[in-house]
PDB file of N, CA and C in Angstrom:
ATOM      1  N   UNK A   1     -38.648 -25.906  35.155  1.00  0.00           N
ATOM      2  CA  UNK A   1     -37.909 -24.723  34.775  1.00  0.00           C
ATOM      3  C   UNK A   1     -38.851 -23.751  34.074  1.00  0.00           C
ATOM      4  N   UNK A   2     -38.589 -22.528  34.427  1.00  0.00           N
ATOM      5  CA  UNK A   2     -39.749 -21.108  33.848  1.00  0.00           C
ATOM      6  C   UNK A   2     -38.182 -20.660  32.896  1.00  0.00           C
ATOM      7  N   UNK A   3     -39.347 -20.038  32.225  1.00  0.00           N
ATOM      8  CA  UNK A   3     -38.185 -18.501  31.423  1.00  0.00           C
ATOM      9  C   UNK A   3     -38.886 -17.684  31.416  1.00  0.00           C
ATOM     10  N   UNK A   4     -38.588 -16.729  31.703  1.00  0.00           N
ATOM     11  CA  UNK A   4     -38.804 -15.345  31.509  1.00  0.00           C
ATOM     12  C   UNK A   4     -38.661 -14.191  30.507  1.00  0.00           C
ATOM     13  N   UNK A   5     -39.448 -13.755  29.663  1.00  0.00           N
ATOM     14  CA  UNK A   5     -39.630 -13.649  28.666  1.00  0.00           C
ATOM     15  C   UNK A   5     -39.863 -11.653  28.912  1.00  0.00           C
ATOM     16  N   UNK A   6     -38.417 -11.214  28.487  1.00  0.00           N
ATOM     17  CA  UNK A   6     -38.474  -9.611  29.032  1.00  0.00           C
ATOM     18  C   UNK A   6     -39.024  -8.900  27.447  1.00  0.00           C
ATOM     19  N   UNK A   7     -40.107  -7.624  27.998  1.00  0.00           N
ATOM     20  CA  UNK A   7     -40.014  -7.178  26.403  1.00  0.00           C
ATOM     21  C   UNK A   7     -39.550  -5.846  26.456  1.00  0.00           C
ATOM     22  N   UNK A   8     -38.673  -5.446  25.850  1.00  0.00           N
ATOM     23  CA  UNK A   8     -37.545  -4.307  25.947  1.00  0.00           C
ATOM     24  C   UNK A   8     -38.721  -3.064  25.126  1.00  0.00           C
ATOM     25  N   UNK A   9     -38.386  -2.213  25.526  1.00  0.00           N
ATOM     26  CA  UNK A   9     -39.024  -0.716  24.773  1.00  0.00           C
ATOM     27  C   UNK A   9     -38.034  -0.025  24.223  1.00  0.00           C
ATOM     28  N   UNK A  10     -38.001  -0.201  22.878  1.00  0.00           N
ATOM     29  CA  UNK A  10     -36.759   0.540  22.084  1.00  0.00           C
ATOM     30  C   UNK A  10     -36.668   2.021  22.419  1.00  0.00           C
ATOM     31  N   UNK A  11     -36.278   2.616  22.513  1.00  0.00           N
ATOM     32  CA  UNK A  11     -36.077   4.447  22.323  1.00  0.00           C
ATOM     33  C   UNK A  11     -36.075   4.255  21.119  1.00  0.00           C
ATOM     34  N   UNK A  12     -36.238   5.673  20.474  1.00  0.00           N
ATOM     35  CA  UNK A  12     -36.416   6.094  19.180  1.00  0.00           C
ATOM     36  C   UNK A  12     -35.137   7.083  19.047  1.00  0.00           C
ATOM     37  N   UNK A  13     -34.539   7.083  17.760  1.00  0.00           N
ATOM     38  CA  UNK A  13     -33.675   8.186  17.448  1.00  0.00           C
ATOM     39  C   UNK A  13     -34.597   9.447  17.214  1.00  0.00           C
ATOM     40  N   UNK A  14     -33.531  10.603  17.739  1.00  0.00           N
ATOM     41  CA  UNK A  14     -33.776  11.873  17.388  1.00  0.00           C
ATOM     42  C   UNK A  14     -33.248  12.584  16.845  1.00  0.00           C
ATOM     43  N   UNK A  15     -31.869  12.364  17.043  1.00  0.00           N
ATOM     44  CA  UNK A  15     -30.473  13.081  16.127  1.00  0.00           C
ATOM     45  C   UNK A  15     -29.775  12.583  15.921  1.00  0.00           C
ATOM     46  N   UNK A  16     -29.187  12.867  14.838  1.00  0.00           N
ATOM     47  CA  UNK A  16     -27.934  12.048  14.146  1.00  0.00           C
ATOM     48  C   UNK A  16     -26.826  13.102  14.486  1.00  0.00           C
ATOM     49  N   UNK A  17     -25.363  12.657  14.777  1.00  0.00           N
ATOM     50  CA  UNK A  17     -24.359  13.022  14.363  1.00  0.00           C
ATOM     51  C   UNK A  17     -23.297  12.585  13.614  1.00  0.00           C
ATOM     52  N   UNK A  18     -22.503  12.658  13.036  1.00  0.00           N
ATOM     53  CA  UNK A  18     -21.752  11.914  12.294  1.00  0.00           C
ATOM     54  C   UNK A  18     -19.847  12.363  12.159  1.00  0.00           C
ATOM     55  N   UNK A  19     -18.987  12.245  12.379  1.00  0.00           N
ATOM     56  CA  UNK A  19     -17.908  12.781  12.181  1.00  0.00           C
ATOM     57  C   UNK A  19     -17.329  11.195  11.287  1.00  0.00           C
ATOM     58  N   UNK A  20     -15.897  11.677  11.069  1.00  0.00           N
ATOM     59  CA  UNK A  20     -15.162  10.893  10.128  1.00  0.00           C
ATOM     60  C   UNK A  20     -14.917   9.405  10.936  1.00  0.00           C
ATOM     61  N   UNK A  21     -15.151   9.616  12.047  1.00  0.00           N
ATOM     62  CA  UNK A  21     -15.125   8.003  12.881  1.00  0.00           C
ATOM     63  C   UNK A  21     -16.238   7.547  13.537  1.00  0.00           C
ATOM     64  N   UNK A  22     -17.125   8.552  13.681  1.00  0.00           N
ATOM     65  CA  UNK A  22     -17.980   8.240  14.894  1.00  0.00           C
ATOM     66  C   UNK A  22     -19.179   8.693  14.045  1.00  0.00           C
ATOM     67  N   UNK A  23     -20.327   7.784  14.184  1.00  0.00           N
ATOM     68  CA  UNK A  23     -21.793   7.990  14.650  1.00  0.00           C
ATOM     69  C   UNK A  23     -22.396   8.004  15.951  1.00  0.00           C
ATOM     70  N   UNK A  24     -23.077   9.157  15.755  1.00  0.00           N
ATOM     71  CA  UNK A  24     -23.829   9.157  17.705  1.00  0.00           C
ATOM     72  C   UNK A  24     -25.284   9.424  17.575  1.00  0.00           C
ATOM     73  N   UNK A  25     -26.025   8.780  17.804  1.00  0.00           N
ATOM     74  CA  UNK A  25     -27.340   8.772  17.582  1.00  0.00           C
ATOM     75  C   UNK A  25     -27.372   9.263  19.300  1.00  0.00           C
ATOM     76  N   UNK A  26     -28.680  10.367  19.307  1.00  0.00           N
ATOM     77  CA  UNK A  26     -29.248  10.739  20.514  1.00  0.00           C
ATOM     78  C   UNK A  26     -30.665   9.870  20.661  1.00  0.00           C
ATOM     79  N   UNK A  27     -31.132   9.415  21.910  1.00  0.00           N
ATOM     80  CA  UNK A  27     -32.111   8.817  21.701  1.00  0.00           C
ATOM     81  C   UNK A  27     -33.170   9.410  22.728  1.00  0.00           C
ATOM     82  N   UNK A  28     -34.418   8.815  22.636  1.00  0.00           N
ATOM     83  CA  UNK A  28     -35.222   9.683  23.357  1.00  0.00           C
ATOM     84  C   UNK A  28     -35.762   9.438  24.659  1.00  0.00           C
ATOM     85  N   UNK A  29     -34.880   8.312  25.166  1.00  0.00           N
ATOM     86  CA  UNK A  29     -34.535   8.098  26.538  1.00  0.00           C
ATOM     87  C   UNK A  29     -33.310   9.160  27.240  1.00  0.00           C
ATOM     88  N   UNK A  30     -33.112  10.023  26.143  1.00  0.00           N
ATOM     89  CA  UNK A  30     -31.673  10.567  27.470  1.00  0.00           C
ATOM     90  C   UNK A  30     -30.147   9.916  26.419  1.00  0.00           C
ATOM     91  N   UNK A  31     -30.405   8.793  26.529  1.00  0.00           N
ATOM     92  CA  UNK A  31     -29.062   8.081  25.893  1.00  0.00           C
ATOM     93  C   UNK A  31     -28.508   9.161  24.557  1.00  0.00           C
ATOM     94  N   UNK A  32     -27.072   8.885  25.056  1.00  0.00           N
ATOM     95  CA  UNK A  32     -26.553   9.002  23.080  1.00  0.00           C
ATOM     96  C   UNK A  32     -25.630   7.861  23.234  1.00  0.00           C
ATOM     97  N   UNK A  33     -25.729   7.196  21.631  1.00  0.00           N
ATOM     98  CA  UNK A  33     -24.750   5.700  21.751  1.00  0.00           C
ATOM     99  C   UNK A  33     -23.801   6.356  20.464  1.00  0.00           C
ATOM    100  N   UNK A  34     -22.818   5.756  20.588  1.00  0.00           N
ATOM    101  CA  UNK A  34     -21.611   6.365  19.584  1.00  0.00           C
ATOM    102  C   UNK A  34     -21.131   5.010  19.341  1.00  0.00           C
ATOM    103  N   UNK A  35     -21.112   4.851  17.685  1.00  0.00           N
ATOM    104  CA  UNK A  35     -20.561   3.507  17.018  1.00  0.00           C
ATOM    105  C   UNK A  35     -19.947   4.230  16.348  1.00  0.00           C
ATOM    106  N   UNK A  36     -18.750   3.036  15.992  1.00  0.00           N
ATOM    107  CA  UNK A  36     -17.534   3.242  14.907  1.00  0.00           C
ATOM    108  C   UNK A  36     -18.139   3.320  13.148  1.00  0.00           C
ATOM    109  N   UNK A  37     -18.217   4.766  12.783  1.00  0.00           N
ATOM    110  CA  UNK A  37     -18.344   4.442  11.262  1.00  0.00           C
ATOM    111  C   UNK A  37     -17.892   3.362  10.725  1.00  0.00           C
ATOM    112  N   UNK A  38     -16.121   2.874  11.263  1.00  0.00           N
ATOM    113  CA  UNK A  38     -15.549   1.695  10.137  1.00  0.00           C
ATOM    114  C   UNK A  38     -16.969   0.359  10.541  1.00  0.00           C
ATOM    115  N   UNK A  39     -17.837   0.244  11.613  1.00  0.00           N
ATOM    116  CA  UNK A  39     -18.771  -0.697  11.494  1.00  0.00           C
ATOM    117  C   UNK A  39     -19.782  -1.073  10.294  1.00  0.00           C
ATOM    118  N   UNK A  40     -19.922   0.364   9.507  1.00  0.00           N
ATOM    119  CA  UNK A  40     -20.670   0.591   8.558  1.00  0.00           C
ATOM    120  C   UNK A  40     -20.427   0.958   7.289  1.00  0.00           C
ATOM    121  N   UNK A  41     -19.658  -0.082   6.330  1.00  0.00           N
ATOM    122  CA  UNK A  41     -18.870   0.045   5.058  1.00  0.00           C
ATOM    123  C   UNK A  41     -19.165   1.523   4.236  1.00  0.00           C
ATOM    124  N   UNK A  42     -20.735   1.581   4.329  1.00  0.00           N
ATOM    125  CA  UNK A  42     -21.519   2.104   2.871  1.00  0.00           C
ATOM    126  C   UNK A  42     -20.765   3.862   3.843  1.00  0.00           C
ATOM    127  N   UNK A  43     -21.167   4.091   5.018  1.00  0.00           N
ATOM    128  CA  UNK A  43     -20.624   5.305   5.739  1.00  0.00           C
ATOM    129  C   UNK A  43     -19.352   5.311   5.779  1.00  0.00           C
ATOM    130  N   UNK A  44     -18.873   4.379   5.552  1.00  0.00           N
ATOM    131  CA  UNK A  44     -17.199   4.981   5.851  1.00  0.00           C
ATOM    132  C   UNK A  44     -16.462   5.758   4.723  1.00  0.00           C
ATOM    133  N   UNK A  45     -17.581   4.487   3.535  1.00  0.00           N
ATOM    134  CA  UNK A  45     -17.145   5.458   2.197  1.00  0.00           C
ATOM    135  C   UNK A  45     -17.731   6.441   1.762  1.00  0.00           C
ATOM    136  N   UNK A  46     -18.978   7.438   2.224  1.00  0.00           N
ATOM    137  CA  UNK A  46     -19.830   8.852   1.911  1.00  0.00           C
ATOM    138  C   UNK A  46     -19.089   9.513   2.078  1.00  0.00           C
ATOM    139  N   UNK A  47     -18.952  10.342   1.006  1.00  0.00           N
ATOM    140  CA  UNK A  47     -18.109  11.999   1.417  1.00  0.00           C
ATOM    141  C   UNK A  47     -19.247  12.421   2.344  1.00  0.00           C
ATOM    142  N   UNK A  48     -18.569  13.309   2.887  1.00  0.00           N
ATOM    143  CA  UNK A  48     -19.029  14.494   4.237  1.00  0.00           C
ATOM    144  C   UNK A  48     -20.617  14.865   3.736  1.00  0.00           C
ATOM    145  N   UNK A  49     -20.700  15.206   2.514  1.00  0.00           N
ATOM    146  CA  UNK A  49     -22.084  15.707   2.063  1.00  0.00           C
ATOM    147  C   UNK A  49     -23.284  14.589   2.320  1.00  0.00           C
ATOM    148  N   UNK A  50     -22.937  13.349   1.444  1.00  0.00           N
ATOM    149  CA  UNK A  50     -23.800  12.484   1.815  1.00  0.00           C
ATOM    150  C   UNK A  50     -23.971  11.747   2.931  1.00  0.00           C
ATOM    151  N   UNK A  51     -23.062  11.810   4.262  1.00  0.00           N
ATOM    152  CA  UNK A  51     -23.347  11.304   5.615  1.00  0.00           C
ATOM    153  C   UNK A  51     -23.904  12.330   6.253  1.00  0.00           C
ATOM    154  N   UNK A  52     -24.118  13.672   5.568  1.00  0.00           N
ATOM    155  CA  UNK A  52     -24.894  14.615   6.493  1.00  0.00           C
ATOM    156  C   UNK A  52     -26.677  13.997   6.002  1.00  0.00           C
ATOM    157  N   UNK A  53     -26.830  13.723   4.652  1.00  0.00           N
ATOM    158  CA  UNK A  53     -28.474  13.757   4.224  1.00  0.00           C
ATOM    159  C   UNK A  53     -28.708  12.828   4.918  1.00  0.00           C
ATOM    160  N   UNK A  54     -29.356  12.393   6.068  1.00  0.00           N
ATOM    161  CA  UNK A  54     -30.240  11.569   6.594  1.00  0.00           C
ATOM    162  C   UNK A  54     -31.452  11.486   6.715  1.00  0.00           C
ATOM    163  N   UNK A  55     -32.056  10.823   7.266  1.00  0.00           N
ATOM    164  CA  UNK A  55     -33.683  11.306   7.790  1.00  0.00           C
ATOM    165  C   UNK A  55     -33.898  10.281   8.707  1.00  0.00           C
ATOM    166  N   UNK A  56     -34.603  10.693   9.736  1.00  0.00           N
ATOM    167  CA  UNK A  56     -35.661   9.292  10.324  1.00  0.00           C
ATOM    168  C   UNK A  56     -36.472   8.851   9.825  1.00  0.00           C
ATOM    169  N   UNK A  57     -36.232   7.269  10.120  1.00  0.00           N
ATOM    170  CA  UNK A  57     -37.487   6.714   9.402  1.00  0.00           C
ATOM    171  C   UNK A  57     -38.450   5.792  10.577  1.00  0.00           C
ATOM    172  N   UNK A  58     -39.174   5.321  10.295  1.00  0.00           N
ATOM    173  CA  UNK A  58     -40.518   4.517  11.363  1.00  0.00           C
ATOM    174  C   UNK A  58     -40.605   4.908  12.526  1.00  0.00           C
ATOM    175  N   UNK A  59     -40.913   6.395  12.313  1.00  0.00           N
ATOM    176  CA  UNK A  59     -41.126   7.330  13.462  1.00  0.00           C
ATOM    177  C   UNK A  59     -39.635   7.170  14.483  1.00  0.00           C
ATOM    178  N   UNK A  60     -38.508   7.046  13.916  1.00  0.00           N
ATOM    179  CA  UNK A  60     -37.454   7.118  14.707  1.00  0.00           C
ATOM    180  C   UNK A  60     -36.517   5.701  15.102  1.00  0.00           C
ATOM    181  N   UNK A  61     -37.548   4.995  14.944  1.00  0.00           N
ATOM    182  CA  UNK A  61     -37.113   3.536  14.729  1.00  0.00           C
ATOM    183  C   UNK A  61     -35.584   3.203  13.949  1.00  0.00           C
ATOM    184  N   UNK A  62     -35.271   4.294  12.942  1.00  0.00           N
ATOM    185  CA  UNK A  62     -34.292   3.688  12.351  1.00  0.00           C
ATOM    186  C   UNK A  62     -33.790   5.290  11.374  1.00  0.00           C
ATOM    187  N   UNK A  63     -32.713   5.223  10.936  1.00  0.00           N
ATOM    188  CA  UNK A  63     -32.008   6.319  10.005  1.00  0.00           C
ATOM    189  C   UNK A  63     -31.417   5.712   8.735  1.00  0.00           C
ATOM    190  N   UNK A  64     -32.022   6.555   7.796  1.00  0.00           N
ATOM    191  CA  UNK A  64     -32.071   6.301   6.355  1.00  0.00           C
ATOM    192  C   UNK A  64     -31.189   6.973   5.908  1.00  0.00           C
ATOM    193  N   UNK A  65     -29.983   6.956   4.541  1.00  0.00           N
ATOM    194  CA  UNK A  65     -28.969   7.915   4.144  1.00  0.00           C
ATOM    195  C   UNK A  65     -29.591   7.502   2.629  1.00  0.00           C
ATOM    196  N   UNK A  66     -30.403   8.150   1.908  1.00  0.00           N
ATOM    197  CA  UNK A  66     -30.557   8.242   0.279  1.00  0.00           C
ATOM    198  C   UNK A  66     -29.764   7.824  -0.392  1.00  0.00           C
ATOM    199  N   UNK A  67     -28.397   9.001   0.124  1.00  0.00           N
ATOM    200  CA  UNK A  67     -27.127   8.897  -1.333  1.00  0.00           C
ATOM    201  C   UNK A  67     -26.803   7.622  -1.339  1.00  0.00           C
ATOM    202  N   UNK A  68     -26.936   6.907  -0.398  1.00  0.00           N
ATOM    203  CA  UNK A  68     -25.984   5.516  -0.506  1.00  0.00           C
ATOM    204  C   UNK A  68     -26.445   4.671   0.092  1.00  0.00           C
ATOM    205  N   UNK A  69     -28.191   4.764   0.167  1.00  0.00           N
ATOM    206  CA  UNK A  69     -28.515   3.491   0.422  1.00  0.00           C
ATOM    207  C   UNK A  69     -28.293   2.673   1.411  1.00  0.00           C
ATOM    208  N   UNK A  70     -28.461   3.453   2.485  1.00  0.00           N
ATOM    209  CA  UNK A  70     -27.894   2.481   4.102  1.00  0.00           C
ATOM    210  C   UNK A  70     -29.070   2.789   4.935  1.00  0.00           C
ATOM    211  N   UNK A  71     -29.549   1.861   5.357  1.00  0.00           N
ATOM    212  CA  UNK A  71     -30.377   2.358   6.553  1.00  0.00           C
ATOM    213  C   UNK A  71     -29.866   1.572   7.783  1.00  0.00           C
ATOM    214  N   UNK A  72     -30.151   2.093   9.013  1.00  0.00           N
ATOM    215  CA  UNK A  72     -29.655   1.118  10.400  1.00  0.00           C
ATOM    216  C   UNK A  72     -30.662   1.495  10.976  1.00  0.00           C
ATOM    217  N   UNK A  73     -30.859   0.146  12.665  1.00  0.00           N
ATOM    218  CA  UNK A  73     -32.106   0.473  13.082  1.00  0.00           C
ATOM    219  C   UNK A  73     -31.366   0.915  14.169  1.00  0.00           C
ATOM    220  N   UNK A  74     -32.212   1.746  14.776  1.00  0.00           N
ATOM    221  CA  UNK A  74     -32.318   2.003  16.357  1.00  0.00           C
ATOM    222  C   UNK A  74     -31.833   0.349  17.534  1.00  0.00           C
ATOM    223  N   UNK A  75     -32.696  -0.490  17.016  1.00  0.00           N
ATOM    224  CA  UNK A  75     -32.550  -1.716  17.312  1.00  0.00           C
ATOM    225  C   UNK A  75     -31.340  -2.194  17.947  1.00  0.00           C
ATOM    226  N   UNK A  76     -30.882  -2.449  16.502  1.00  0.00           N
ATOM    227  CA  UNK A  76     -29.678  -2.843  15.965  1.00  0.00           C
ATOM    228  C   UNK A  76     -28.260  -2.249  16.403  1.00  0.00           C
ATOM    229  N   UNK A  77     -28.013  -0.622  16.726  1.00  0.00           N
ATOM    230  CA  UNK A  77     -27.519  -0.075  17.334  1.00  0.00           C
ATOM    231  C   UNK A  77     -27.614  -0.071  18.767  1.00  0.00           C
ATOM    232  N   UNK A  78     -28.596  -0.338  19.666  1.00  0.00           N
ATOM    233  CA  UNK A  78     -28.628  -0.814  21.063  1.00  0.00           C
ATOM    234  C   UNK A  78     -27.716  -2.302  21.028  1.00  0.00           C
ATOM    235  N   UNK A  79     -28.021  -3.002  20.434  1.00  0.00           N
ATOM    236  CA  UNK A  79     -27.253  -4.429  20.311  1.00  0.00           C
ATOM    237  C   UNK A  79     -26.256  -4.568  20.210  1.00  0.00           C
ATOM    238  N   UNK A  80     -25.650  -3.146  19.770  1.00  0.00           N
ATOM    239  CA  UNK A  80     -24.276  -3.648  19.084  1.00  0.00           C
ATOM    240  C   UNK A  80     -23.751  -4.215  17.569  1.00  0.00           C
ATOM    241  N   UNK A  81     -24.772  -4.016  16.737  1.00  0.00           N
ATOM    242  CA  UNK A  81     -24.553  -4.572  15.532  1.00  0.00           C
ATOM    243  C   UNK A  81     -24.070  -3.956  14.477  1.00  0.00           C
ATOM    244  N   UNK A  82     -23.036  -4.408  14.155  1.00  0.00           N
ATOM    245  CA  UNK A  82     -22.595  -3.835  12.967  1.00  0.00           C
ATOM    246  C   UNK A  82     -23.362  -3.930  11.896  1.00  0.00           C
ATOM    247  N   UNK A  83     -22.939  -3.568  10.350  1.00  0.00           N
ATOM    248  CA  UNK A  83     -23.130  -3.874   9.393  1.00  0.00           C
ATOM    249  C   UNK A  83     -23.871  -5.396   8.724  1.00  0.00           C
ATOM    250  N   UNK A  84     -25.146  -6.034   8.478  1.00  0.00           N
ATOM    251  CA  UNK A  84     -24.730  -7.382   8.200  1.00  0.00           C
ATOM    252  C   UNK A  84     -25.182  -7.459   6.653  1.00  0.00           C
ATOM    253  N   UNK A  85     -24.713  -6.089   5.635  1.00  0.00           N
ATOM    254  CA  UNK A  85     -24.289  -6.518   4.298  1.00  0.00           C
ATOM    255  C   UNK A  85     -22.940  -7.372   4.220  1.00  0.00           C
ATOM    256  N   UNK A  86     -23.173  -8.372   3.417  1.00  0.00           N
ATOM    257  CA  UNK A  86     -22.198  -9.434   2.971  1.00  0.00           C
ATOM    258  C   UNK A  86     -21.453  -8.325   1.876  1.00  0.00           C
ATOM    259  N   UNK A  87     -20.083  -9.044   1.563  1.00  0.00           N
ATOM    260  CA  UNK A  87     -18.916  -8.688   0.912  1.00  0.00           C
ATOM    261  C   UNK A  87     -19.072  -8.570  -0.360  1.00  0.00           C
ATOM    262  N   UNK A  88     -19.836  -9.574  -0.788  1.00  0.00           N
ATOM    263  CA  UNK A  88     -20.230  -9.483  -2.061  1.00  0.00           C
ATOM    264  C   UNK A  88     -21.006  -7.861  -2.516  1.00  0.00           C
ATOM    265  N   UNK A  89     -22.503  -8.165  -1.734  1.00  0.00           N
ATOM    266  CA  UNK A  89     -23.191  -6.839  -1.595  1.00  0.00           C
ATOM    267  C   UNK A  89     -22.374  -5.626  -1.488  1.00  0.00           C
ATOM    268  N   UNK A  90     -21.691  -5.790  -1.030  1.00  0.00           N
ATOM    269  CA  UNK A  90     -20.903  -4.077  -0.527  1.00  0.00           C
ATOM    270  C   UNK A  90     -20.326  -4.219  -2.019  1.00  0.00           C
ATOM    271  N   UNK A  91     -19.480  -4.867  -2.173  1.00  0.00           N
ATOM    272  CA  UNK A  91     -18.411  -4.740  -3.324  1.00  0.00           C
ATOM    273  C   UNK A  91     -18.999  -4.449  -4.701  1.00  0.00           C
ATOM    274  N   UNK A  92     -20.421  -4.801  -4.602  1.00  0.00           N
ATOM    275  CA  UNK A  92     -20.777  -4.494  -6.205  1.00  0.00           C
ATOM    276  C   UNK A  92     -21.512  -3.203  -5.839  1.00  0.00           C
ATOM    277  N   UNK A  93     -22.082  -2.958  -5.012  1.00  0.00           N
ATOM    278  CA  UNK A  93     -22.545  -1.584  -4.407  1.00  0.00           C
ATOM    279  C   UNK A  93     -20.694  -0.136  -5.237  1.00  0.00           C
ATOM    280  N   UNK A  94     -19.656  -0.357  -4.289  1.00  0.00           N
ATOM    281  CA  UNK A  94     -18.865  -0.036  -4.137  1.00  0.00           C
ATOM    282  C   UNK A  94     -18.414   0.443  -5.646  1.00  0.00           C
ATOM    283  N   UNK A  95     -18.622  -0.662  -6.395  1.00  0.00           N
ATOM    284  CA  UNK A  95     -18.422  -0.626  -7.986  1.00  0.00           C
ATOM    285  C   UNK A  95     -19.132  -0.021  -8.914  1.00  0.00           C
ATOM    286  N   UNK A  96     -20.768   0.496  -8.037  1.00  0.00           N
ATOM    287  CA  UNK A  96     -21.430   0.835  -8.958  1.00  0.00           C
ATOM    288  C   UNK A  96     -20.981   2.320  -8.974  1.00  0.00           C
ATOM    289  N   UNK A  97     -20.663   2.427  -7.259  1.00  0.00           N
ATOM    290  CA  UNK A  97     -20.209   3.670  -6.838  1.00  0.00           C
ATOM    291  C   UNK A  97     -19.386   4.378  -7.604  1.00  0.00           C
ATOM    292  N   UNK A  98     -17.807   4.024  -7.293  1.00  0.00           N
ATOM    293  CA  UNK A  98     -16.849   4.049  -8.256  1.00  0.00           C
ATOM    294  C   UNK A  98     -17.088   4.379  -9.804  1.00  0.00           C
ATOM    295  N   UNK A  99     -18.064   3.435 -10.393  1.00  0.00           N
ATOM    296  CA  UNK A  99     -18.224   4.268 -11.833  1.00  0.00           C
ATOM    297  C   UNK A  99     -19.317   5.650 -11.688  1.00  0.00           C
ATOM    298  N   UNK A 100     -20.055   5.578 -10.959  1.00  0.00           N
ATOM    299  CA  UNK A 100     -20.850   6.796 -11.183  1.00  0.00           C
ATOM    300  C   UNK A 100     -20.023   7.992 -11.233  1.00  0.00           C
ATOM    301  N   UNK A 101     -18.766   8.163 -10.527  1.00  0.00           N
ATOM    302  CA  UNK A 101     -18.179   9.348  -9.497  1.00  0.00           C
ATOM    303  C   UNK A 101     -17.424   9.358 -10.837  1.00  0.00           C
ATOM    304  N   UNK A 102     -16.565   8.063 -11.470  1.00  0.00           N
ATOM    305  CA  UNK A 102     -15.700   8.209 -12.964  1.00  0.00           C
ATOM    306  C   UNK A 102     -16.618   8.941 -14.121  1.00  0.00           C
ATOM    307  N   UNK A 103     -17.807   9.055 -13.905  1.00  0.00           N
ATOM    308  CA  UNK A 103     -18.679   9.352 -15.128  1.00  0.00           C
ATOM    309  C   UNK A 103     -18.824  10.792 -14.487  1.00  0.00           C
ATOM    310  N   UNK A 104     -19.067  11.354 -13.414  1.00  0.00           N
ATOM    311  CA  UNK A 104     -19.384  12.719 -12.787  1.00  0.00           C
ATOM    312  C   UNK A 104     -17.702  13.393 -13.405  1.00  0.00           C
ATOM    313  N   UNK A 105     -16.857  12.780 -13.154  1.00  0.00           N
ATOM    314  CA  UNK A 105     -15.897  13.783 -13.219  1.00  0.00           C
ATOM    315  C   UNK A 105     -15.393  13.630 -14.902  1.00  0.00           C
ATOM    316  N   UNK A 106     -15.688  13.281 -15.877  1.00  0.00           N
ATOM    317  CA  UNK A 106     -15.413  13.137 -17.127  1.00  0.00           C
ATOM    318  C   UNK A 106     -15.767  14.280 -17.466  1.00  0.00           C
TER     319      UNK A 106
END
């Protein structure tokens, strides 16, 4: 028995879009892939302002969001992958959140 051992060539992101359900990354094959924000806890909860600040990162390889600390890969989004912060992680994330925004509006 052989296996065959394929090696895939990622595309790179080029643009981000973002609406209240949908992420659509354009890629630089032609493709645009559109995932469900609810896949991505830390995005579902950014107001509008902070799901716009993005950037590319490793030459396109992947998209970074500052305000809140999320990055996803290019990768990872071909695959199909959601989120794989654990519950815990999100929830104390979520908490730190929550008080910052109680201390902004005091």
């Amino acid at each position: 028995m052989t296996s065959l051992a394929v090696e895939l060539e990622i595309p790179n992101a080029e643009n981000v879009t973002i609406t209240d359900d949908t992420l659509s990354v354009d890629l630089s094959d032609g493709r645009t892939i559109s995932i469900p924000v609810a896949w991505y806890p830390r995005l579902s909860h950014a107001e509008k302002k902070e799901r716009k600040n993005w950037m590319l990162i490793g030459r396109g390889h992947g998209i970074h969001w500052k305000d809140i600390d999320e990055d996803i890969s290019v990768e990872g989004l071909i695959a199909g992958k959601s989120s794989g912060e654990s519950q815990a992680s999100f929830k104390k994330w979520l908490e730190a959140r929550e008080s910052r925004i109680t201390r902004r509006s005091t």
